[in-house]
PDB file of N, CA and C in Angstrom:
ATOM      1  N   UNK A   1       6.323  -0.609  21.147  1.00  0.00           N
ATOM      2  CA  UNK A   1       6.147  -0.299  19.738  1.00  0.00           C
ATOM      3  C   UNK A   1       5.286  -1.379  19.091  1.00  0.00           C
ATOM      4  N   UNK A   2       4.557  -0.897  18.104  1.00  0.00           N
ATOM      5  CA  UNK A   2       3.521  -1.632  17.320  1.00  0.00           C
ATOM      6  C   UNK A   2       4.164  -2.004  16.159  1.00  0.00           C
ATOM      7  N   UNK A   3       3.983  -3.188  15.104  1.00  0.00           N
ATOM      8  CA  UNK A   3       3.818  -3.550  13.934  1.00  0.00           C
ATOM      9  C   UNK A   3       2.957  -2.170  12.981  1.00  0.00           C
ATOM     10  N   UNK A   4       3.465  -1.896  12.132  1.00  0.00           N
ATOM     11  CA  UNK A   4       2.162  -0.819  10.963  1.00  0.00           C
ATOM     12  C   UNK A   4       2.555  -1.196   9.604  1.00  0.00           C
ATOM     13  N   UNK A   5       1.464  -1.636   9.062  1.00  0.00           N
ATOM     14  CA  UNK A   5       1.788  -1.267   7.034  1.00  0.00           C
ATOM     15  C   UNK A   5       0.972  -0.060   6.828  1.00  0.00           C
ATOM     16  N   UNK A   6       1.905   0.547   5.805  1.00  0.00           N
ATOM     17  CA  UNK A   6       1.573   1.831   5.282  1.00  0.00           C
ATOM     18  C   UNK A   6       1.265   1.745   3.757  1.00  0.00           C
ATOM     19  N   UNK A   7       0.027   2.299   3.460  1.00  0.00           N
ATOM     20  CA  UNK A   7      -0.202   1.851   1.844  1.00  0.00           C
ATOM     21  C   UNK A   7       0.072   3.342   1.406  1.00  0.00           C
ATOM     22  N   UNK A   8       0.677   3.476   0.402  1.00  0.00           N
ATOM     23  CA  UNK A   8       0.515   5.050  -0.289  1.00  0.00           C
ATOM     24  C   UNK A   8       0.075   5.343  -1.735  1.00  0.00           C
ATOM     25  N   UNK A   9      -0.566   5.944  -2.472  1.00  0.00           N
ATOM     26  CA  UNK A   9      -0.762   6.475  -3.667  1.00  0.00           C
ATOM     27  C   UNK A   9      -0.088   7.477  -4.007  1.00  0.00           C
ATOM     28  N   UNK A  10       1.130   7.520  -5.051  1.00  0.00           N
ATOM     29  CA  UNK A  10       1.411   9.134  -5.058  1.00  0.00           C
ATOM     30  C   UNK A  10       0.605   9.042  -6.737  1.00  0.00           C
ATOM     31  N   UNK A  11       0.992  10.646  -7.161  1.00  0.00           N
ATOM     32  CA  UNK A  11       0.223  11.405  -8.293  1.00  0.00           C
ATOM     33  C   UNK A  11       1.126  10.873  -9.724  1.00  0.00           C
ATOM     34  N   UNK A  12       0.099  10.076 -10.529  1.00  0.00           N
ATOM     35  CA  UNK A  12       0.858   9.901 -11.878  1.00  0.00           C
ATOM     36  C   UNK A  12       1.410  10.139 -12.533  1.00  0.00           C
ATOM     37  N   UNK A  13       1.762  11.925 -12.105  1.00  0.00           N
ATOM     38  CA  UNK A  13       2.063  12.692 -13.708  1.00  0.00           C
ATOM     39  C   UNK A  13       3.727  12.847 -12.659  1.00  0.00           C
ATOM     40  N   UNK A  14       3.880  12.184 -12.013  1.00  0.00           N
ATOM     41  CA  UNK A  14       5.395  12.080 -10.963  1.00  0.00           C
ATOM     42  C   UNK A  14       6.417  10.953 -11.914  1.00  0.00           C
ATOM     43  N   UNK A  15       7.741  11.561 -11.526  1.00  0.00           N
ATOM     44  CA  UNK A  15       8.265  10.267 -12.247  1.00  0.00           C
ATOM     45  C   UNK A  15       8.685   9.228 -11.293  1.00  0.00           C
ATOM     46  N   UNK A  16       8.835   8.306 -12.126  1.00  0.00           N
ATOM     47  CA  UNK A  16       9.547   7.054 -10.877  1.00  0.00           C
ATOM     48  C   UNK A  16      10.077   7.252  -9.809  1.00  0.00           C
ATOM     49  N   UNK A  17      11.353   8.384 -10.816  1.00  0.00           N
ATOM     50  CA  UNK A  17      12.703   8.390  -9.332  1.00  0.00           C
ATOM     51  C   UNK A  17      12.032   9.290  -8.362  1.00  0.00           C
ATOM     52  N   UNK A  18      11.395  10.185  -8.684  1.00  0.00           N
ATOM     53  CA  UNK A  18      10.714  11.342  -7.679  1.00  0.00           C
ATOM     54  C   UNK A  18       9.696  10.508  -6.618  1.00  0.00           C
ATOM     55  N   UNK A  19       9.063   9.600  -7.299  1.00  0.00           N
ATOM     56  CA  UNK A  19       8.547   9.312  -6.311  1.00  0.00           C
ATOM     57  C   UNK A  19       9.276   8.425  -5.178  1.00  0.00           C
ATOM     58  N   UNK A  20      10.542   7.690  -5.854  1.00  0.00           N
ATOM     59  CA  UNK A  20      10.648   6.781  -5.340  1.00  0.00           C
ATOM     60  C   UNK A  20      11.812   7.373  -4.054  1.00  0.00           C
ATOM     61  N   UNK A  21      11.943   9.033  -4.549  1.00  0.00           N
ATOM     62  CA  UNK A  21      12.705   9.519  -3.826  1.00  0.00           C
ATOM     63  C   UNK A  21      11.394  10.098  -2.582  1.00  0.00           C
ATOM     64  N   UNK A  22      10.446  10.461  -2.650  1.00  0.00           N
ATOM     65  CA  UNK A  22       9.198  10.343  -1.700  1.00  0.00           C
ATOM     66  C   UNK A  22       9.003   9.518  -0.845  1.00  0.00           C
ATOM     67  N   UNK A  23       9.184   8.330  -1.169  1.00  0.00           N
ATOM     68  CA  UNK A  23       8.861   7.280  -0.623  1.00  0.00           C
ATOM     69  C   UNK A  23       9.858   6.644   0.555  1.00  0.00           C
ATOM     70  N   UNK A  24      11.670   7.419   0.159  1.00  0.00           N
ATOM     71  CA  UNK A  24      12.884   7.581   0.737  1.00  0.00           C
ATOM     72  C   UNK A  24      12.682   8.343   2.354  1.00  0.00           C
ATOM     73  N   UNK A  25      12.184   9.640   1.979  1.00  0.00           N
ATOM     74  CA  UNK A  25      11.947  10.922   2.500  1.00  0.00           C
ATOM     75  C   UNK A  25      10.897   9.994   4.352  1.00  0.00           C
ATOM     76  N   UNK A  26       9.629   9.384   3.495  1.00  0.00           N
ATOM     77  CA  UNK A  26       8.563   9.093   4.379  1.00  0.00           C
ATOM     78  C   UNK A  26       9.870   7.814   5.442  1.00  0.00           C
ATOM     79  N   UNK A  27      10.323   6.944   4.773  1.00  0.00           N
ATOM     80  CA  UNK A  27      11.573   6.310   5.662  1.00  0.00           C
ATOM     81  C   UNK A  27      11.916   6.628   6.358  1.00  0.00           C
ATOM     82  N   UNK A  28      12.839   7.596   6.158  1.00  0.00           N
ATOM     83  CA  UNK A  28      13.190   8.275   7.085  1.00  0.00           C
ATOM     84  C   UNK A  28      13.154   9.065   8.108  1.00  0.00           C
ATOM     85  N   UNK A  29      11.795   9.606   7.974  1.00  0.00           N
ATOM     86  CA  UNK A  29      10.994   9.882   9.119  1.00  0.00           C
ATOM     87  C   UNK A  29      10.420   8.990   9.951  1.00  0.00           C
ATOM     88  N   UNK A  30      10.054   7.616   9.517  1.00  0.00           N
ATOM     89  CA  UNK A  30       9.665   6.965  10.462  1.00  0.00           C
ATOM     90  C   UNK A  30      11.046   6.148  10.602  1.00  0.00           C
ATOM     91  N   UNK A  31      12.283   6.113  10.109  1.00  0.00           N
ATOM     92  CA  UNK A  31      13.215   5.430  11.062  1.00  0.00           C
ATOM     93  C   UNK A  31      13.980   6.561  12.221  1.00  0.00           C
ATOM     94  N   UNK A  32      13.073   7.495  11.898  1.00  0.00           N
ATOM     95  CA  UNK A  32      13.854   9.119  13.291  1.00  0.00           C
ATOM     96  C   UNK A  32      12.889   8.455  14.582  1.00  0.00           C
ATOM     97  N   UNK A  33      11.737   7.696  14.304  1.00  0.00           N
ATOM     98  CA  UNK A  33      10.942   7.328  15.631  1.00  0.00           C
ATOM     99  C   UNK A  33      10.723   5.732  16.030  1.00  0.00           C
ATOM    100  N   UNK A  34      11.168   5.272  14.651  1.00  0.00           N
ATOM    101  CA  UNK A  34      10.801   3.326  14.625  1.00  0.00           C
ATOM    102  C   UNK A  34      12.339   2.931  13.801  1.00  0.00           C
ATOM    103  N   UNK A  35      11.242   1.769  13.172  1.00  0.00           N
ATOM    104  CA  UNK A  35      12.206   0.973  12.236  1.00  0.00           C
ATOM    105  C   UNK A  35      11.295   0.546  11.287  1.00  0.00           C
ATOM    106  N   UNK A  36      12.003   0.786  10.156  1.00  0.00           N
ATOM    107  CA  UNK A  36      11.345   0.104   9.128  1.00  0.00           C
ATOM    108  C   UNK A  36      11.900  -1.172   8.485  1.00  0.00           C
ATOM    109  N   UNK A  37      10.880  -2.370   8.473  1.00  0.00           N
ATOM    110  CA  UNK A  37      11.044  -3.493   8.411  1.00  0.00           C
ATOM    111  C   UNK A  37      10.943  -3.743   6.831  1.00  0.00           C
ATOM    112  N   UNK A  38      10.494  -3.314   5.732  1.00  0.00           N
ATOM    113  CA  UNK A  38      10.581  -3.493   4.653  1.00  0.00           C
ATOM    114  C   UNK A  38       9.741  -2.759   3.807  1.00  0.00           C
ATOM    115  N   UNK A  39      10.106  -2.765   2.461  1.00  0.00           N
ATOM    116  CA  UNK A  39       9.501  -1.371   1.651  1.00  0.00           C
ATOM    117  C   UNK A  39       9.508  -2.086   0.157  1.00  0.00           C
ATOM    118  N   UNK A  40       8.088  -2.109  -0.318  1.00  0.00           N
ATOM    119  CA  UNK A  40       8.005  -2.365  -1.080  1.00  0.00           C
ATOM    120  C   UNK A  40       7.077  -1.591  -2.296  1.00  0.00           C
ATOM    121  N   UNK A  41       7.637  -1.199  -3.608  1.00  0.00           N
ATOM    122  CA  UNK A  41       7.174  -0.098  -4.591  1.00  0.00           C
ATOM    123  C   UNK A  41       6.733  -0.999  -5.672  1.00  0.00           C
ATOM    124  N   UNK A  42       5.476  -0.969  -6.043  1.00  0.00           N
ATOM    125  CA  UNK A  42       4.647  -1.331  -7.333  1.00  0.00           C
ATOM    126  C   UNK A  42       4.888  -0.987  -8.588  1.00  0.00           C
ATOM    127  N   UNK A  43       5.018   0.301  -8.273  1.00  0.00           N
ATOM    128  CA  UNK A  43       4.804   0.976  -9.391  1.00  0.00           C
ATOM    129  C   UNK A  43       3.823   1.411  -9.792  1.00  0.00           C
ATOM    130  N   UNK A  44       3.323   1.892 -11.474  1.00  0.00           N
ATOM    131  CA  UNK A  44       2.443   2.976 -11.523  1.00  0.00           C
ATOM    132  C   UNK A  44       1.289   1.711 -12.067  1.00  0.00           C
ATOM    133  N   UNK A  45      -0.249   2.183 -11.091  1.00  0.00           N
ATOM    134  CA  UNK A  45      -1.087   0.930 -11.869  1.00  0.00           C
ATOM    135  C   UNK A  45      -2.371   1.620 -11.804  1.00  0.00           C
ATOM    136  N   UNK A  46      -3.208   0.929 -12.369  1.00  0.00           N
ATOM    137  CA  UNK A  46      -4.429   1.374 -12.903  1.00  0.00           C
ATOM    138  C   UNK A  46      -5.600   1.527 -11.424  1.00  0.00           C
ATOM    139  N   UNK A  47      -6.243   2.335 -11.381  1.00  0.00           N
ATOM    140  CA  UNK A  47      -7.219   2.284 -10.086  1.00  0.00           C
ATOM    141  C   UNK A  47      -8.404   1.235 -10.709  1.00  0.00           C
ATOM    142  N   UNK A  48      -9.003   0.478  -9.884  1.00  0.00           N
ATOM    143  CA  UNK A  48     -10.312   0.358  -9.806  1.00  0.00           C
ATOM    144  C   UNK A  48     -11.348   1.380 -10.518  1.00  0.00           C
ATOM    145  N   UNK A  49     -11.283   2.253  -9.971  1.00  0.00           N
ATOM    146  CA  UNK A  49     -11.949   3.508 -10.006  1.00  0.00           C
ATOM    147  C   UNK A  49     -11.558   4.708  -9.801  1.00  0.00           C
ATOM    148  N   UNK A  50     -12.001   6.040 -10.437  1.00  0.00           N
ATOM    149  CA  UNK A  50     -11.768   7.078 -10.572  1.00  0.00           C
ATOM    150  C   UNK A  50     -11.393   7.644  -9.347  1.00  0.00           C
ATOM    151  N   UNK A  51     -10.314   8.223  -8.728  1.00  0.00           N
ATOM    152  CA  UNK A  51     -10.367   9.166  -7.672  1.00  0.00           C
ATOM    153  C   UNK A  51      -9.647  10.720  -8.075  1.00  0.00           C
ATOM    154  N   UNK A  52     -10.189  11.230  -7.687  1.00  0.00           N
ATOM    155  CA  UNK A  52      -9.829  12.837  -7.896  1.00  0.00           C
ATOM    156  C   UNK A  52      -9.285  12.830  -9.410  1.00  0.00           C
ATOM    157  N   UNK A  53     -10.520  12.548 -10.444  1.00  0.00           N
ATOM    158  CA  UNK A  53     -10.555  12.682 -12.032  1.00  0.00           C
ATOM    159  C   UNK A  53      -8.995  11.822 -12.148  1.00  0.00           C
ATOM    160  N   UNK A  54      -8.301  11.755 -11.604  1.00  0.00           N
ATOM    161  CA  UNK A  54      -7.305  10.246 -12.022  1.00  0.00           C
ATOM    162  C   UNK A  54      -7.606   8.968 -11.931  1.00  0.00           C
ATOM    163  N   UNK A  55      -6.910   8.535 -13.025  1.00  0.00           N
ATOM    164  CA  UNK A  55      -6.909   6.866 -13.496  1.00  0.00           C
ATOM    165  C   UNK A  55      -5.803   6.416 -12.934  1.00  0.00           C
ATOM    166  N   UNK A  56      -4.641   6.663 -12.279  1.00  0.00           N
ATOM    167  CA  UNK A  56      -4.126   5.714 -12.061  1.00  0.00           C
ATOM    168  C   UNK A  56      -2.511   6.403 -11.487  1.00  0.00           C
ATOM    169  N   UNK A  57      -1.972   5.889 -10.595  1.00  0.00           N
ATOM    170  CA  UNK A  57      -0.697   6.333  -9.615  1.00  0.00           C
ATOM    171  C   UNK A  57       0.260   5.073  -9.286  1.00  0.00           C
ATOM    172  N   UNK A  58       0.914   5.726  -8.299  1.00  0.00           N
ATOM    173  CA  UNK A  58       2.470   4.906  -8.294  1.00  0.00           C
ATOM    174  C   UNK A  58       1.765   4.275  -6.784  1.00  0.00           C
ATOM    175  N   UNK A  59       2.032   3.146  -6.170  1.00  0.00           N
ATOM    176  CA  UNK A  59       1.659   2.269  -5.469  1.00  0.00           C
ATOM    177  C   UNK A  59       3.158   2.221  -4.470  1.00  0.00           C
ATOM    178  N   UNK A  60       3.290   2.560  -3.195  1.00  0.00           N
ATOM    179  CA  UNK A  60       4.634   1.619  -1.870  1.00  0.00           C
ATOM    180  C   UNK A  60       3.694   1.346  -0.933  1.00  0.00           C
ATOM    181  N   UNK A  61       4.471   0.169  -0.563  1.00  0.00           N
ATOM    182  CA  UNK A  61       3.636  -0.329   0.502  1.00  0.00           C
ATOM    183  C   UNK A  61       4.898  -0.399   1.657  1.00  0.00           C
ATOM    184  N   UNK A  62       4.827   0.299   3.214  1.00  0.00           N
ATOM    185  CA  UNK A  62       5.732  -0.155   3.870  1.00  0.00           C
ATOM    186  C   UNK A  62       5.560  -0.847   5.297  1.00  0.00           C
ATOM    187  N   UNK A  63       6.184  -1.361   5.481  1.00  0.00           N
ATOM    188  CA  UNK A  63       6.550  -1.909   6.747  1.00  0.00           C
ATOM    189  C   UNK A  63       6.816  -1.492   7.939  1.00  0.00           C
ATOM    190  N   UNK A  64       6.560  -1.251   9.437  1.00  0.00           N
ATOM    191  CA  UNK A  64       7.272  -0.245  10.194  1.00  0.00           C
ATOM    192  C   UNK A  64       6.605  -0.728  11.215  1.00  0.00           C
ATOM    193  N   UNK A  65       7.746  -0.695  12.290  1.00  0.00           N
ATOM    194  CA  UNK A  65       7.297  -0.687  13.866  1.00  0.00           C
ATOM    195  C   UNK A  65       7.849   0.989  14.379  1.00  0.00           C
ATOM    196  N   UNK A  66       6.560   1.398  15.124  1.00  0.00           N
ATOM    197  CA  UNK A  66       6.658   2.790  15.782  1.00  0.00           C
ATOM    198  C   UNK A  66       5.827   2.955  16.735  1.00  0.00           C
ATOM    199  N   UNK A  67       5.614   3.929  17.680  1.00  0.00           N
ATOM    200  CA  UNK A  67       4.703   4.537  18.481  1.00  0.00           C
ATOM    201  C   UNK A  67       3.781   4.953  17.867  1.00  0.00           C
ATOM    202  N   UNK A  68       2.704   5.134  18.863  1.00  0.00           N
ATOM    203  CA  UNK A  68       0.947   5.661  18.335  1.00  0.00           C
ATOM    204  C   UNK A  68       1.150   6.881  17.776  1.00  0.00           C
ATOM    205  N   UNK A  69       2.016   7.948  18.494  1.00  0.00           N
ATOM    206  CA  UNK A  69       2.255   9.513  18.590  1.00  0.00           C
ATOM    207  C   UNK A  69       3.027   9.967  16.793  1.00  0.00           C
ATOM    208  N   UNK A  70       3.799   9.087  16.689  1.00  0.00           N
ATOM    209  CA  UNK A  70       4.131   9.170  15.392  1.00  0.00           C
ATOM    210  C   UNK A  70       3.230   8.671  14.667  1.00  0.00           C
ATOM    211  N   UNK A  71       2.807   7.557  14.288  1.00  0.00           N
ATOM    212  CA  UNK A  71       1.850   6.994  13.418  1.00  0.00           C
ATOM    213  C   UNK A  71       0.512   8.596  13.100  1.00  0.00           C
ATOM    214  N   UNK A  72       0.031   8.783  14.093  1.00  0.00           N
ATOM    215  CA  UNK A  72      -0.605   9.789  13.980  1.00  0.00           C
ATOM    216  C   UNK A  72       0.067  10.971  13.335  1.00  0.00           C
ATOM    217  N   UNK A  73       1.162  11.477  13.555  1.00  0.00           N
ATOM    218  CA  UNK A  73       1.691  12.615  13.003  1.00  0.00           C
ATOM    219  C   UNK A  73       1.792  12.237  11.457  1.00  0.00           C
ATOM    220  N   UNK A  74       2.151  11.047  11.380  1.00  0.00           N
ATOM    221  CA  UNK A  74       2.612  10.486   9.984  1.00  0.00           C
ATOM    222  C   UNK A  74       1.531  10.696   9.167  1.00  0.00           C
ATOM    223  N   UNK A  75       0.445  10.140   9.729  1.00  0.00           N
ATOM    224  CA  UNK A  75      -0.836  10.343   9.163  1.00  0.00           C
ATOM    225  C   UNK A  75      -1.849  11.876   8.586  1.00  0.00           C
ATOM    226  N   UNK A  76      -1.390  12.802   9.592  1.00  0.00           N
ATOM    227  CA  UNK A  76      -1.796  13.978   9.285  1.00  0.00           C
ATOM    228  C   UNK A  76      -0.798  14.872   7.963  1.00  0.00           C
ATOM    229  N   UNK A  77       0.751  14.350   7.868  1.00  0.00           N
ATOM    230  CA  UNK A  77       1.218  14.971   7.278  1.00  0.00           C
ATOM    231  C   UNK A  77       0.976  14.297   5.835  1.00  0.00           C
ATOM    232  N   UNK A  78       0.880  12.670   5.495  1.00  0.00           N
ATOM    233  CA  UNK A  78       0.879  12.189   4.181  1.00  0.00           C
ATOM    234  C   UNK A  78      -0.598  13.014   3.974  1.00  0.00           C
ATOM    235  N   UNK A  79      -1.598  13.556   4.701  1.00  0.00           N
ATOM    236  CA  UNK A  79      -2.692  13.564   4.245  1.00  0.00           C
ATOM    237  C   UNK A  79      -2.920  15.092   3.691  1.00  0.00           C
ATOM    238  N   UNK A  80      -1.716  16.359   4.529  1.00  0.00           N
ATOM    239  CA  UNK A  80      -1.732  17.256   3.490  1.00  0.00           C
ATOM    240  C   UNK A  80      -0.525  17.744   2.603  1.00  0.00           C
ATOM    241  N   UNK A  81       0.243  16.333   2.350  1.00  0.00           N
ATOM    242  CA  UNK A  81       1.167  16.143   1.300  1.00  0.00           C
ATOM    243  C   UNK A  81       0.532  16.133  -0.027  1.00  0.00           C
ATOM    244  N   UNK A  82       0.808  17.273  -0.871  1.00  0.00           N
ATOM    245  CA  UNK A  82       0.342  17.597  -2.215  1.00  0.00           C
ATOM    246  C   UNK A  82       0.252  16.269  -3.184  1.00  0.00           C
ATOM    247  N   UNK A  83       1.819  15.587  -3.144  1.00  0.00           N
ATOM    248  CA  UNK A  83       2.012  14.093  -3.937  1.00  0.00           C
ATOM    249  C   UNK A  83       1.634  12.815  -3.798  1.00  0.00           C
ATOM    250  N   UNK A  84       1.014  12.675  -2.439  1.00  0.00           N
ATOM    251  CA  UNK A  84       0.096  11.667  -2.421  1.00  0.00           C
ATOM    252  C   UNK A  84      -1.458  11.881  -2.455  1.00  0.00           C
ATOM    253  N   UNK A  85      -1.622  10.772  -2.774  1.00  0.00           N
ATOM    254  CA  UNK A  85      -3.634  11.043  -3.574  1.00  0.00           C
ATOM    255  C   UNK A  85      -4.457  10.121  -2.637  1.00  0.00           C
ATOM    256  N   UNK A  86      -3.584   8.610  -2.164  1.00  0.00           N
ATOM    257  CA  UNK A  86      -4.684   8.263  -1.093  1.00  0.00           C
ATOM    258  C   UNK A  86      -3.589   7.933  -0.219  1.00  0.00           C
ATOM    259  N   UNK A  87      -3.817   7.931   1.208  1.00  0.00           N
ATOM    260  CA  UNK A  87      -2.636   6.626   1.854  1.00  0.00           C
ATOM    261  C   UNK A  87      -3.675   6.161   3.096  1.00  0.00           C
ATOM    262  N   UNK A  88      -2.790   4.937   3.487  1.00  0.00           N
ATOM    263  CA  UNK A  88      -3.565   4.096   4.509  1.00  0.00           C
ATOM    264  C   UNK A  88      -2.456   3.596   5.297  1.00  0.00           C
ATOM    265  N   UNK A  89      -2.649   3.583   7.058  1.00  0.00           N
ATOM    266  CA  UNK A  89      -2.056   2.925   8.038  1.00  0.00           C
ATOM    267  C   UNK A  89      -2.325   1.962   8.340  1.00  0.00           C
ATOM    268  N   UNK A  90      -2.384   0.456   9.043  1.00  0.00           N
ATOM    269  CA  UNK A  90      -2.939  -0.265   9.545  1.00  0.00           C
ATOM    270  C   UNK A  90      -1.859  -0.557  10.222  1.00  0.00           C
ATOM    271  N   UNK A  91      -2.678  -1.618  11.429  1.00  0.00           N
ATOM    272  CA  UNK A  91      -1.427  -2.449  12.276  1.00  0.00           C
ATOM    273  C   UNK A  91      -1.585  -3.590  11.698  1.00  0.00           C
ATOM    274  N   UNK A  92      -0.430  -4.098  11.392  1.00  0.00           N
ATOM    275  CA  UNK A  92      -0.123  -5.799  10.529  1.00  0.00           C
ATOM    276  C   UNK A  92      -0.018  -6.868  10.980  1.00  0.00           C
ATOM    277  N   UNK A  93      -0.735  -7.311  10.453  1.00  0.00           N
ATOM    278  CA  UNK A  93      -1.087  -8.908  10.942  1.00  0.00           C
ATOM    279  C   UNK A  93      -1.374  -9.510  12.316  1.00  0.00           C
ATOM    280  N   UNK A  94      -2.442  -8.846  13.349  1.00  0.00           N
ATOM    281  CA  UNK A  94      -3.011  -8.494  13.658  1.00  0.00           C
ATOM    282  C   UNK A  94      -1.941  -9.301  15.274  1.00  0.00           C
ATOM    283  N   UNK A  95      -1.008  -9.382  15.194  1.00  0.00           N
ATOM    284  CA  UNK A  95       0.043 -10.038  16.190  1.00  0.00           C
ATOM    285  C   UNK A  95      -0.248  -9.194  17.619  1.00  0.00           C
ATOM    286  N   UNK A  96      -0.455  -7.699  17.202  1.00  0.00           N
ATOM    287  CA  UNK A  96      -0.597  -7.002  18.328  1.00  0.00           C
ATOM    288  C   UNK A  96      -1.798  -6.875  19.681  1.00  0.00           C
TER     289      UNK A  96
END
């Protein structure tokens, strides 16, 4: 198993708890294949720049050791998940 941070954007017009119940949901799917090492929620902040005519969304960033096979699945599903607007995988801190 690999180290991964997961960056997510969900949609502004969401409320806290909804998202933060989203953000529950994605957990738990990756603790059905890994572990998640820590989870951390921003909150709602301003973009840089415009993406898809929005100004600005709710920010988690998580933590997780898993397999390639999941990471990938994970990836295809946040990407045609209606409530998130951007997300990003990486492997962390480059230990691996």
């Amino acid at each position: 198993m690999r180290s991964y941070e997961l960056m997510m954007i969900h949609r502004p017009e969401l409320t806290e708890p909804d998202v933060r119940t989203l953000v529950g949901e994605v957990e738990g799917v990756i603790g059905a294949a890994g572990t998640v090492s820590d989870s951390d929620f921003w909150g709602k902040r301003r973009f840089a720049y415009e993406i898809d005519h929005l100004n600005e969304g709710f920010y988690s960033v998580l933590q997780f050791e898993s397999g390639a096979e999941m990471v990938e699945t994970l990836d295809r599903a946040l990407g045609l998940h209606d409530a998130v607007i951007r997300h990003k995988i990486t492997l962390a801190g480059g230990k691996n």
